[in-house]
Every structure is written in structure tokens, then in C-alpha cells.
Protein backbone atom coordinates (compact mmCIF):
# COMPACT_ATOMS: atom_id res chain seq x y z
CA UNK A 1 -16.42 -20.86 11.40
CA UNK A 2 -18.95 -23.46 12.31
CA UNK A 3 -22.49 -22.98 11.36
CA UNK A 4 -25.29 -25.18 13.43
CA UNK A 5 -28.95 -25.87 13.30
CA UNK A 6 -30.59 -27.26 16.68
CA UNK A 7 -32.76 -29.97 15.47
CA UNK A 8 -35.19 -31.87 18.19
CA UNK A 9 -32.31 -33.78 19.92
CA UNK A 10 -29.34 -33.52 17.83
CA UNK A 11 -27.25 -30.65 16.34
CA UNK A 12 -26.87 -30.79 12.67
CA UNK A 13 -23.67 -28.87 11.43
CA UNK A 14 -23.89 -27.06 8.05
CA UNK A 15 -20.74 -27.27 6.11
CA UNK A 16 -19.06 -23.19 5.52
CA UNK A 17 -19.54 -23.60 1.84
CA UNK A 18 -23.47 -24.66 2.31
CA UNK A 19 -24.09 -21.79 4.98
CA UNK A 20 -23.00 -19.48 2.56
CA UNK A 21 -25.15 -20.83 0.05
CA UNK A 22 -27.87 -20.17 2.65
CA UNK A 23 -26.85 -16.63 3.45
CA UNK A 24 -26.26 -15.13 -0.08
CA UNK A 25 -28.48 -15.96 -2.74
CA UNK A 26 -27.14 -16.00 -6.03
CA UNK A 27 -29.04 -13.62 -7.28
CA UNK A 28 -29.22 -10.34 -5.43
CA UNK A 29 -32.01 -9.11 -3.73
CA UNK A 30 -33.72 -5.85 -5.38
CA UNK A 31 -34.46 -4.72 -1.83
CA UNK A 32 -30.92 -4.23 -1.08
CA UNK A 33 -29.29 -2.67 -4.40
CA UNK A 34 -28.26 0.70 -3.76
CA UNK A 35 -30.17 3.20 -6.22
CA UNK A 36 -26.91 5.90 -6.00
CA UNK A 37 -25.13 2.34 -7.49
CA UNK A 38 -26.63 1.09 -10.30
CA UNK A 39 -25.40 -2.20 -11.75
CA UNK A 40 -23.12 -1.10 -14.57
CA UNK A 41 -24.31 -2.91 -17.86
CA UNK A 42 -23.57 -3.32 -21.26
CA UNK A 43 -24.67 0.06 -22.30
CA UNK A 44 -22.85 1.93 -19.55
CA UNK A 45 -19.96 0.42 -20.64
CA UNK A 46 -20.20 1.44 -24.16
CA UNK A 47 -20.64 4.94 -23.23
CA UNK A 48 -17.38 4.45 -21.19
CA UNK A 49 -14.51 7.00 -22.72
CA UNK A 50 -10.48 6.23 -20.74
CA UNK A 51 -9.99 8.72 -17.97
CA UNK A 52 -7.19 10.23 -20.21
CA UNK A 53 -10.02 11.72 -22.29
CA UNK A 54 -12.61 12.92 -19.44
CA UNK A 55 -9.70 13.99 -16.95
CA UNK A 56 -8.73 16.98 -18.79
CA UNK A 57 -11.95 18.63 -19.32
CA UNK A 58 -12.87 17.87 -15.54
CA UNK A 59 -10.12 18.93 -13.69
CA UNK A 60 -7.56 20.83 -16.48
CA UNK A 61 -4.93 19.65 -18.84
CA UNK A 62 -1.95 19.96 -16.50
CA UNK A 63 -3.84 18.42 -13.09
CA UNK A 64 -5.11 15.72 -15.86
CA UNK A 65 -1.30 14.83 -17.19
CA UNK A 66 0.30 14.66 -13.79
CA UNK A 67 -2.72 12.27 -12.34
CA UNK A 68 -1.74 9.94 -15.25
CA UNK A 69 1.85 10.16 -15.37
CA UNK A 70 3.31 6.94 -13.77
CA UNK A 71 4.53 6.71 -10.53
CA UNK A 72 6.92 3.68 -9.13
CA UNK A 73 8.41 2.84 -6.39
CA UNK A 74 8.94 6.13 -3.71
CA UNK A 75 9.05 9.32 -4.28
CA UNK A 76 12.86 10.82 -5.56
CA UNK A 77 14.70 12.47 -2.14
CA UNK A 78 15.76 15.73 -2.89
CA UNK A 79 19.43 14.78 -1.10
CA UNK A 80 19.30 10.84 -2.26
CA UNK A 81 21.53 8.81 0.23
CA UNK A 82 25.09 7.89 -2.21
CA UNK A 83 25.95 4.23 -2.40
CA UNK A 84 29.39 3.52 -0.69
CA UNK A 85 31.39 0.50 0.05
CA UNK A 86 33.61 0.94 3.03
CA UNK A 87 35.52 -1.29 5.26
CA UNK A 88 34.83 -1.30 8.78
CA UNK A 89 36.54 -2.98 11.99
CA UNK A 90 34.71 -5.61 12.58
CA UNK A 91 34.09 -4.97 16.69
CA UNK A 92 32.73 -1.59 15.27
CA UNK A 93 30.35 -2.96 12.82
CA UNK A 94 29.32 -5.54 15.24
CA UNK A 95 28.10 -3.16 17.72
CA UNK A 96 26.26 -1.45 15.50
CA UNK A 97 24.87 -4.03 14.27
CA UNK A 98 23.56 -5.70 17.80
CA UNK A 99 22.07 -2.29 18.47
CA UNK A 100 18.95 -4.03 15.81
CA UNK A 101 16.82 -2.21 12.58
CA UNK A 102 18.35 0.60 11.85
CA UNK A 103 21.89 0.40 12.16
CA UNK A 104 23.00 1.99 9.60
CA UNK A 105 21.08 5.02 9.98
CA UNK A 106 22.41 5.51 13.28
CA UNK A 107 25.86 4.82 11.63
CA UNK A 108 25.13 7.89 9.20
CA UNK A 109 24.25 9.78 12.50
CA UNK A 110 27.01 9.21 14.36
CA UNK A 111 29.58 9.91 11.49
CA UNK A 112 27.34 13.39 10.68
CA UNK A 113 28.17 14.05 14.73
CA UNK A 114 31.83 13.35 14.58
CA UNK A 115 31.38 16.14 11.47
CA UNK A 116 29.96 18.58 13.54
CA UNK A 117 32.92 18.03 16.07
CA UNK A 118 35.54 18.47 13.23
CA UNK A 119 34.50 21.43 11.31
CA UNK A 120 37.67 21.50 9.49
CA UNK A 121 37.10 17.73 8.19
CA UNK A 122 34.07 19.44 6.58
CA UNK A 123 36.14 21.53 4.31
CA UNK A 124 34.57 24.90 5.51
């Protein structure tokens, strides 16, 4: 970004770092604090309790637990893919392969349609 002032024959360029000097003042103007916003100070802050503490009288003991239980990584499938190693021809695996992202999912789809072909491979 390049900030300018026209001066009487020349352009003077402002460095980013000064223009923003220039734009926001280091201390905010009262004008423009929101009044639904108030600057949280020291004494807010004391009167600050953990949300495990307010969250149960607000919204109920078992909404409360769940909200603070800890969640990683993505949610558990309810059929989880199983983890196989397998040995492929290698013409085979290379075309699925050139077919891009997702090749293995349209492995799994093709080997679920070769299922539906072969019921008795199915065991049923």
C-alpha cells in the first residue's frame, strides 16, 4: 500500500508504518467506543467466575458438561473405514491413481459394486 500527500510540486510518500500512525491514534477516540462494549477493566475481571461455573446455572448441568467436554480432531463415524494393507497389480493401482484426489474412495466404490454383483461373495 502506498500512502501520498500532494505537496505544491512534488509528491511526498508516507512510509505504511507512519500512515498508520496517522490513521489510528494510540489512544482511542471516546466518540467511537461502543457503549453495548465497554472496555473490560480490572474490576470486570475480578468479578470474572470460569464458564464451568456460570454454564450450568445458564443453560443446565448436562448442556453445561457436554459444551465443555473436549473435542479433537473429527467427529467418530458410526461405520469407521478399517485400516488394510493389500497388494495390488500395479497397472490397476496406476489407473486409479491417474484418475487424481480421491482414488481410493472410488477404489472402495468400485469393490462395494463388484459386491453388489456377487451376492454370494457377501456371505448372505
Amino acid at each position: 500500500m502506498l500512502v501520498f500527500t500532494a505537496r505544491v510540486g512534488t509528491v511526498h510518500v508516507i512510509s505504511l508504518r507512519r500512515a498508520n500512525q496517522r490513521a489510528m491514534p494510540r489512544t482511542p477516540n471516546p466518540e467511537l467506543l461502543d457503549k453495548d462494549a465497554p472496555e473490560a477493566t480490572d474490576a470486570w475481571f475480578a468479578k470474572a467466575r470460569p464458564a464451568a461455573e456460570v454454564l450450568g446455572d445458564l443453560l443446565g448441568q448436562n448442556v453445561a458438561q457436554e459444551m465443555l467436554k473436549p473435542k479433537r480432531g473429527r467427529p467418530a463415524l458410526a461405520q469407521p473405514k478399517a485400516h488394510v494393507n493389500i497388494r495390488l497389480d500395479a497397472d490397476v493401482l496406476e489407473a486409479f491413481k491417474e484418475t487424481g484426489a480421491g482414488w481410493q474412495t472410488r477404489l472402495n466404490s468400485a469393490l462395494r459394486d463388484w459386491l453388489k454383483t456377487h451376492p454370494k461373495a457377501t456371505g448372505v
